[in-house]
N, C-alpha and C. Protein backbone atom coordinates (compact mmCIF):
# COMPACT_ATOMS: atom_id res chain seq x y z
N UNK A 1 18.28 63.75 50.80
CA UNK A 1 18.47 64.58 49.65
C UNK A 1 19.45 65.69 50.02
N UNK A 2 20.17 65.73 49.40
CA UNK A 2 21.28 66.84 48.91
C UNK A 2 21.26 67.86 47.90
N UNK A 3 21.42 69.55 48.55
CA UNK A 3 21.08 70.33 47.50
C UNK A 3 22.41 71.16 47.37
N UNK A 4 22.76 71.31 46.01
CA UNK A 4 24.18 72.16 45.80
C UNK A 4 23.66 73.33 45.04
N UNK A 5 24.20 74.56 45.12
CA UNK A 5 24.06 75.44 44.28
C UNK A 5 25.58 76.09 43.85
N UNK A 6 25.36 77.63 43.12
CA UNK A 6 26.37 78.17 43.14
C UNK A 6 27.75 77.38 43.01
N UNK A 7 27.56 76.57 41.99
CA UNK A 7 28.85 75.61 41.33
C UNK A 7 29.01 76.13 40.06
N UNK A 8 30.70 76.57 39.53
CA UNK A 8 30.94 76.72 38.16
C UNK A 8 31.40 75.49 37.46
N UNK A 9 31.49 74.46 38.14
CA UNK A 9 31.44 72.92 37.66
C UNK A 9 31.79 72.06 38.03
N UNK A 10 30.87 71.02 37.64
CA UNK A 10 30.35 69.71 38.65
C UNK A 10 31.19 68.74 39.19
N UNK A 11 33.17 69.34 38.17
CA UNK A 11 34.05 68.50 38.89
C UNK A 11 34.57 69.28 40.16
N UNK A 12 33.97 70.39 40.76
CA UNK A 12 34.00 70.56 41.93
C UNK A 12 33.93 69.45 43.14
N UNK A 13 32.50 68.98 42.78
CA UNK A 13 31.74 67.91 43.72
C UNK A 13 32.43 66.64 43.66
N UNK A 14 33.18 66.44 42.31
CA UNK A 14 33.93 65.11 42.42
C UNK A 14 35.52 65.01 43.49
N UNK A 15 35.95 66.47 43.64
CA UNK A 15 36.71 66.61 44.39
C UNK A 15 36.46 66.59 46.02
N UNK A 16 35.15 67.25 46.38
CA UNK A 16 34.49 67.29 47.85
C UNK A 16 33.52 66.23 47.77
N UNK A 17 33.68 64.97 47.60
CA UNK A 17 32.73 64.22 47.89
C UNK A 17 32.14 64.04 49.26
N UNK A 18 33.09 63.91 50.30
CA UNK A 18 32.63 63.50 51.67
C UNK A 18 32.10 64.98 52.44
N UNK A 19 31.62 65.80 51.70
CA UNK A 19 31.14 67.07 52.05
C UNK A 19 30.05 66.91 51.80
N UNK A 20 29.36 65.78 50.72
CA UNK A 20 28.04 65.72 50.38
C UNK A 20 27.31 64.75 51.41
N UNK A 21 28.24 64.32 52.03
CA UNK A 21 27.23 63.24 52.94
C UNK A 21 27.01 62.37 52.05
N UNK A 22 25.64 61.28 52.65
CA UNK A 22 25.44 60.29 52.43
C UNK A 22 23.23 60.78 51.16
N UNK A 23 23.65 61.18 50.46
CA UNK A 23 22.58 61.82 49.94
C UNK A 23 21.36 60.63 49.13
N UNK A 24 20.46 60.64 48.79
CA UNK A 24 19.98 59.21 47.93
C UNK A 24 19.65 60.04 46.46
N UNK A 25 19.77 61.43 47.14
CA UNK A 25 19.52 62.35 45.70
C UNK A 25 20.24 63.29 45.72
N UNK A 26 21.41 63.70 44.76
CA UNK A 26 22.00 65.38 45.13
C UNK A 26 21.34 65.84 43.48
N UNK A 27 20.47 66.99 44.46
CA UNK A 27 19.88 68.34 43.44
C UNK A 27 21.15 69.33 43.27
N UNK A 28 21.30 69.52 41.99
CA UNK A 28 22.35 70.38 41.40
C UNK A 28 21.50 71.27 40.28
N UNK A 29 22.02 72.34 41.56
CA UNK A 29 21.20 73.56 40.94
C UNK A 29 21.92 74.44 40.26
N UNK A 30 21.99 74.43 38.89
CA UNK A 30 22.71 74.97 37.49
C UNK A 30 22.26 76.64 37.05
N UNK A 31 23.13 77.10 36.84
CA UNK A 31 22.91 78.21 35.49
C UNK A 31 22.88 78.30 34.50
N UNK A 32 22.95 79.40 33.69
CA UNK A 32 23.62 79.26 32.29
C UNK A 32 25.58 79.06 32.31
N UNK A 33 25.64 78.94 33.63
CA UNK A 33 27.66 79.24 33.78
C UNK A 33 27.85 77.89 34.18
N UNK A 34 27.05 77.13 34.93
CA UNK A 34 27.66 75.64 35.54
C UNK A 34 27.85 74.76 34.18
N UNK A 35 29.26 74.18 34.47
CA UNK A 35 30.16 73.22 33.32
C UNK A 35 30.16 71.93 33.96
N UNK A 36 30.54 71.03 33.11
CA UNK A 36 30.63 69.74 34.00
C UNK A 36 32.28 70.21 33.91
N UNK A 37 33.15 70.85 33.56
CA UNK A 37 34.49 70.55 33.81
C UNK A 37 35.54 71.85 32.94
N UNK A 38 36.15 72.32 33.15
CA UNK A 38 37.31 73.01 32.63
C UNK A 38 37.98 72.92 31.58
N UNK A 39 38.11 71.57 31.50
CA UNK A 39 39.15 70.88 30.48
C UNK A 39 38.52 69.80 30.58
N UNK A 40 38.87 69.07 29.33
CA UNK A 40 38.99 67.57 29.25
C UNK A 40 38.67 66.64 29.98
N UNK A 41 40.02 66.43 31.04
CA UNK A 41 40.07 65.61 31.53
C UNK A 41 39.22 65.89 33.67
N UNK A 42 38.89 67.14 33.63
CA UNK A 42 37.90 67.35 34.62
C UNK A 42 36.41 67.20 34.76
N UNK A 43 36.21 67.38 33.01
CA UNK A 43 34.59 66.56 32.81
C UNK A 43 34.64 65.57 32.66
N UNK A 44 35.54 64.22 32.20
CA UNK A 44 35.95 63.25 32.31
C UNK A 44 35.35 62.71 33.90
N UNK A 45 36.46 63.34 34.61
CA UNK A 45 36.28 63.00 35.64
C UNK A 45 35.14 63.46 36.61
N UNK A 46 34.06 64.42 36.36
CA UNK A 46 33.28 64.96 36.97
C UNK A 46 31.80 63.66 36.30
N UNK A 47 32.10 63.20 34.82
CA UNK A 47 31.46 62.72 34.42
C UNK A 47 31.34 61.15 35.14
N UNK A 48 32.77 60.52 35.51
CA UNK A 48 33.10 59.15 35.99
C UNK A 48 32.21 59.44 37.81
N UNK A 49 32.69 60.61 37.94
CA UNK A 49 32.01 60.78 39.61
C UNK A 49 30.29 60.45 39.82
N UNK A 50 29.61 61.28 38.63
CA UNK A 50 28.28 61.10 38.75
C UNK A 50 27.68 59.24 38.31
N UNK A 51 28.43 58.58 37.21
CA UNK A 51 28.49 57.49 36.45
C UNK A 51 28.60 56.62 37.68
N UNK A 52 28.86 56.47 38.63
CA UNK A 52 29.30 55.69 39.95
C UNK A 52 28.91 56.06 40.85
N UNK A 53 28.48 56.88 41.35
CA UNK A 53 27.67 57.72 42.55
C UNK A 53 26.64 56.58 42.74
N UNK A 54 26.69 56.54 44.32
CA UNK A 54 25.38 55.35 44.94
C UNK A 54 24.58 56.26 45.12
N UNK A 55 24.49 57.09 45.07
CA UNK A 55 22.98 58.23 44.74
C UNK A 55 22.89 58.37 43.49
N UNK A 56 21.44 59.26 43.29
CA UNK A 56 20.75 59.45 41.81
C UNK A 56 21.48 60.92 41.94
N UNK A 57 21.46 61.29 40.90
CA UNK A 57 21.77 62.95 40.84
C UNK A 57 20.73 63.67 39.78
N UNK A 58 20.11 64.81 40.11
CA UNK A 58 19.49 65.94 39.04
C UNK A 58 20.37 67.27 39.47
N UNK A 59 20.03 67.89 37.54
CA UNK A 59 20.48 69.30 37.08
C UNK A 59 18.99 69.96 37.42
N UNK A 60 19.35 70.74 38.12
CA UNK A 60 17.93 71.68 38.69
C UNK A 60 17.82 72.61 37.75
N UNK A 61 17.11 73.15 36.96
CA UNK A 61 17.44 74.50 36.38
C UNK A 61 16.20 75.45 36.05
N UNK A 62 15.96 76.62 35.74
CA UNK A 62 15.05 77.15 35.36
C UNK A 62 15.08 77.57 33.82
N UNK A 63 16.53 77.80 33.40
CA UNK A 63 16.28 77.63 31.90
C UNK A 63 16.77 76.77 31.10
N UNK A 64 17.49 76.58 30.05
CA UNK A 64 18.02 75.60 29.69
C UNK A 64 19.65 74.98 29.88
N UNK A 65 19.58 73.79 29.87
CA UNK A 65 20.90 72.62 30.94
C UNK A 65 21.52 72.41 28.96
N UNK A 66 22.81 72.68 29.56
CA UNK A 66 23.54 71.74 27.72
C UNK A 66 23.35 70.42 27.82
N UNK A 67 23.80 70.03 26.84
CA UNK A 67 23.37 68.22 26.35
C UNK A 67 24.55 67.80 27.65
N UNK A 68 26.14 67.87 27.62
CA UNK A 68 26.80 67.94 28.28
C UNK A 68 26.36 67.17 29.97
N UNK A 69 26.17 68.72 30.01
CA UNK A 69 25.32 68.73 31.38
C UNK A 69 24.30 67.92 32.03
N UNK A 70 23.29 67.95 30.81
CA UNK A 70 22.19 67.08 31.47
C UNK A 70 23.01 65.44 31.01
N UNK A 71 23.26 65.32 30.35
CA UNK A 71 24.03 63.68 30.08
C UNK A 71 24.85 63.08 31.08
N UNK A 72 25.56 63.98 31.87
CA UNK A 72 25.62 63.26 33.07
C UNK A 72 25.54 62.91 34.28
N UNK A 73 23.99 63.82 34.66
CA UNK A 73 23.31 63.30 35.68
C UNK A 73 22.32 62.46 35.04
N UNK A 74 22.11 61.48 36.18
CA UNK A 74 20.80 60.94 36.25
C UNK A 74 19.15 61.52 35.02
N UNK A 75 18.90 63.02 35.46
CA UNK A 75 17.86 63.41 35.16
C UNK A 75 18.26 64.55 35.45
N UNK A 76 16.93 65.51 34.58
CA UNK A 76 17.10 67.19 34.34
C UNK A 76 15.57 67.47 35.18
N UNK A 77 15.78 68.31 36.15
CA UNK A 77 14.23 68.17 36.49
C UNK A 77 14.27 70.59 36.52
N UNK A 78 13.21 71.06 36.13
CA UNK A 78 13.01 72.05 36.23
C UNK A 78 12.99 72.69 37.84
N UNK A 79 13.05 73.45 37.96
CA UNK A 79 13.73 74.12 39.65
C UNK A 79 12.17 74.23 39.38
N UNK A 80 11.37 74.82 39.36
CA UNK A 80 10.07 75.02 39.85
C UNK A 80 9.27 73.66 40.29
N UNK A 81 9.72 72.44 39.82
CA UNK A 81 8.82 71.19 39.97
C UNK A 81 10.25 70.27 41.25
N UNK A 82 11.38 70.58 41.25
CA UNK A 82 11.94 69.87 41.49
C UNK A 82 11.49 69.26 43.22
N UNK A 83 11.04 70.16 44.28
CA UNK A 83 10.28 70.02 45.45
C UNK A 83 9.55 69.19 45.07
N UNK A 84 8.60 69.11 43.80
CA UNK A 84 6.78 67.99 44.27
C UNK A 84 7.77 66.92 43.40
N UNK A 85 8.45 67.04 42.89
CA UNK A 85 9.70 65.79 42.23
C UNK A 85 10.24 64.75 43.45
N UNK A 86 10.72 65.41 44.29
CA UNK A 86 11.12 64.13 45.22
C UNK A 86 10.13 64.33 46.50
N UNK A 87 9.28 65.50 46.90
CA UNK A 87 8.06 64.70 47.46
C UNK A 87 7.65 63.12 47.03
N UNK A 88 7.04 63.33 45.60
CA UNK A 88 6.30 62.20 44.73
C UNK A 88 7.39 61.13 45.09
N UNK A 89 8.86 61.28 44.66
CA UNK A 89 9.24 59.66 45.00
C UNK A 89 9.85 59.25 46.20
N UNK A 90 10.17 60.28 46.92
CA UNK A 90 10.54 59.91 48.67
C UNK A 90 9.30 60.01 49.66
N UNK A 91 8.39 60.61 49.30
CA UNK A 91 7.25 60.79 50.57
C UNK A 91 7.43 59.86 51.36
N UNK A 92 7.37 59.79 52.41
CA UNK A 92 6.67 58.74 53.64
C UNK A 92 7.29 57.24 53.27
N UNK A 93 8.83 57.32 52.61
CA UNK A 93 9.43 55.99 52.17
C UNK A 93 10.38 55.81 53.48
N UNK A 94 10.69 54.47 53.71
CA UNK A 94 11.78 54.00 54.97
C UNK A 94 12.53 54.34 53.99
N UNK A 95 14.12 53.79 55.35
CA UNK A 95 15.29 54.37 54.03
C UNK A 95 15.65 52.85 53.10
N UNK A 96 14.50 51.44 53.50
CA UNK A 96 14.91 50.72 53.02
C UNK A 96 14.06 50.64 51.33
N UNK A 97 13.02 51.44 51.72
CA UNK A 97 12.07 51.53 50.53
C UNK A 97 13.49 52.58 49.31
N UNK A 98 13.88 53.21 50.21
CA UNK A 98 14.54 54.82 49.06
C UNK A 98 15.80 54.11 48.48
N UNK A 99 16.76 52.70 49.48
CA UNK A 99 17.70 52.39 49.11
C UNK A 99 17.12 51.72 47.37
N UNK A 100 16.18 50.76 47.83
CA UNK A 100 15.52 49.94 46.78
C UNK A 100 15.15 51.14 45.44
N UNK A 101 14.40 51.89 45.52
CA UNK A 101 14.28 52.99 44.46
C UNK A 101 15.39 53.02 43.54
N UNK A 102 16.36 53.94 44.77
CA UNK A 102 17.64 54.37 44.32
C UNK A 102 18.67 53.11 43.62
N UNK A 103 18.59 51.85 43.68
CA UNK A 103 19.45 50.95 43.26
C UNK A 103 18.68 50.81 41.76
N UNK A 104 17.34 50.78 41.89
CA UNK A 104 16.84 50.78 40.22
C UNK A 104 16.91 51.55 39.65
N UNK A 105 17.05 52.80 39.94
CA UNK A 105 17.56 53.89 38.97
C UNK A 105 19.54 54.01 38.89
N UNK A 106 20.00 53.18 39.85
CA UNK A 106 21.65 53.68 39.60
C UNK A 106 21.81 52.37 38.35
N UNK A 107 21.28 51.14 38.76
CA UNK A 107 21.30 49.77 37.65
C UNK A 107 20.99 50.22 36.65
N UNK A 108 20.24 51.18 35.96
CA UNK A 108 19.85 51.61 34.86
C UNK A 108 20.48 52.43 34.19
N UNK A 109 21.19 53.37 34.90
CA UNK A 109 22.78 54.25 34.04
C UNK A 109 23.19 53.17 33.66
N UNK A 110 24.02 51.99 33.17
CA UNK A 110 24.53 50.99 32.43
C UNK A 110 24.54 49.85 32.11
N UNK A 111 23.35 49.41 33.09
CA UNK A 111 23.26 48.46 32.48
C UNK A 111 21.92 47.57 31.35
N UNK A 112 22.27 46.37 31.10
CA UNK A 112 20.68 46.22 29.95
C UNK A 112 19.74 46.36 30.81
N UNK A 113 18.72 46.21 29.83
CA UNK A 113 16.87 46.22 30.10
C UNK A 113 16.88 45.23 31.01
N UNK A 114 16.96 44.09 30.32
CA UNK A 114 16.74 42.77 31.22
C UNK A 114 17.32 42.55 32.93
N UNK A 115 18.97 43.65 33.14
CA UNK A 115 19.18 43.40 34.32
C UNK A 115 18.48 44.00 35.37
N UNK A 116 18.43 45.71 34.55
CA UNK A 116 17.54 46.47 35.37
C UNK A 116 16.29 46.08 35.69
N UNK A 117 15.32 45.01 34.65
CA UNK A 117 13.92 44.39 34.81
C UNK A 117 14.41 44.02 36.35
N UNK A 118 15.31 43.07 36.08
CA UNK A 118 15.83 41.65 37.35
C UNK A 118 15.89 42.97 38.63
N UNK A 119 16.50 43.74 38.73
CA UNK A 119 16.65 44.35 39.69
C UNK A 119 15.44 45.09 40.42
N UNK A 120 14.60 45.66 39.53
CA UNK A 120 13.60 45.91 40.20
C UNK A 120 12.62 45.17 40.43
N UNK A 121 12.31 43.68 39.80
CA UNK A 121 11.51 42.36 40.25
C UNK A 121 12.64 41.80 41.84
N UNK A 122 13.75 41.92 42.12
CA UNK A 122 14.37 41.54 43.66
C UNK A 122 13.45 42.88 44.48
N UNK A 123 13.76 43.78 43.77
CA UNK A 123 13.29 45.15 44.94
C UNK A 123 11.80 44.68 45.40
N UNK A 124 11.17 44.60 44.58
CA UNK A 124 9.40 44.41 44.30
C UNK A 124 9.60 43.12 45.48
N UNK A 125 10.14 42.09 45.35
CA UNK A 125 9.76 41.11 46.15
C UNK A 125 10.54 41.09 47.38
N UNK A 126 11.48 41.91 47.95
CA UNK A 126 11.54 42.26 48.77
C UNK A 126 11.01 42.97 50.00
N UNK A 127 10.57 44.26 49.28
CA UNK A 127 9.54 45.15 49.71
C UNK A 127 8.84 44.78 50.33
N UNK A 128 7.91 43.23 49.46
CA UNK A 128 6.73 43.36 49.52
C UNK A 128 6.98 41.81 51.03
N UNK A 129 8.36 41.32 50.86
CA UNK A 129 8.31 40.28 52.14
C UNK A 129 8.16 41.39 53.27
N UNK A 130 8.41 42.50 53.17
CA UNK A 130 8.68 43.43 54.45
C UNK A 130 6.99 43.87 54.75
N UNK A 131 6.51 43.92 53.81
CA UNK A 131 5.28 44.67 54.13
C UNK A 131 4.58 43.04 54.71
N UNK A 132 4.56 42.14 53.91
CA UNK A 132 3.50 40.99 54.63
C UNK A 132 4.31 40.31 55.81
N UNK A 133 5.44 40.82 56.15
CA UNK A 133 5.88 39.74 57.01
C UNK A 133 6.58 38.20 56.85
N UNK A 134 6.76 37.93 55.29
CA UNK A 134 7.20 36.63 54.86
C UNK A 134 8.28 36.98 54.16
N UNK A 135 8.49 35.59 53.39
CA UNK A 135 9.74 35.63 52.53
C UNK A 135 9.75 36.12 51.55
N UNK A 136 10.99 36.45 50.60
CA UNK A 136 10.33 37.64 49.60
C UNK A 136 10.06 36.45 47.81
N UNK A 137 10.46 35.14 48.56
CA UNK A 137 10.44 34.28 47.21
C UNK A 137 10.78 34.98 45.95
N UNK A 138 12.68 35.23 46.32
CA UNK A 138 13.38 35.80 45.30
C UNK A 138 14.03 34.30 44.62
């Protein structure tokens, strides 16, 4: 997990990507001043950065995120919950359990029901060859 603060907008991060590391979650912690972009064509592109990101991304905030804003991360999670937020879905996960997570929530920014179903029925039977020791009869 990756935490950003003190951003006036999020096409910052599309410019410093390899500053973020290799994150499975970047927390983006917002104000009432963080923009996704300047102009046009920088929320555009701040928007295409998060839309493709092999991590999940959240708007951290304590008061309220614009439509904007929250539309193109992942999820809006409140700064007071955001800690027992990825406790609850990283606790005590390998990084092969967090990759699997993280691929069913990135499949789900665009694509249908049915693929994202398919994707998290491979994860599920994967997992679960790892935990018994067999094949995952995908």
């Amino acid at each position: 997990m990756t935490k950003v603060c003190q951003l006036s907008s999020l096409y910052q991060l599309s410019q410093e990507r390899e500053q973020l590391g290799e994150p499975c979650l970047l927390l983006i912690y917002a104000d009432g001043n963080t923009a996704l972009g300047n102009d046009e064509s920088e929320k555009a592109e701040a928007a295409r950065f998060l839309r493709e990101a092999d991590f999940m991304s959240a708007v951290v905030s304590d008061g309220d995120i614009s439509d904007e804003l929250a539309s193109a991360a992942d999820m809006t999670v409140k700064a007071d919950e955001a800690d027992e937020y990825v406790a609850k879905l990283y606790k005590d996960k390998t990084k092969k359990q967090i990759r699997e997570i993280n691929a069913c929530f990135i499949k789900a920014r665009t694509a249908p029901a049915e693929e994202v179903l398919a994707t998290e029925s491979r994860a599920f039977y994967r997992l679960m060859a790892d935990k018994n020791g067999g094949n995952s009869n995908e």
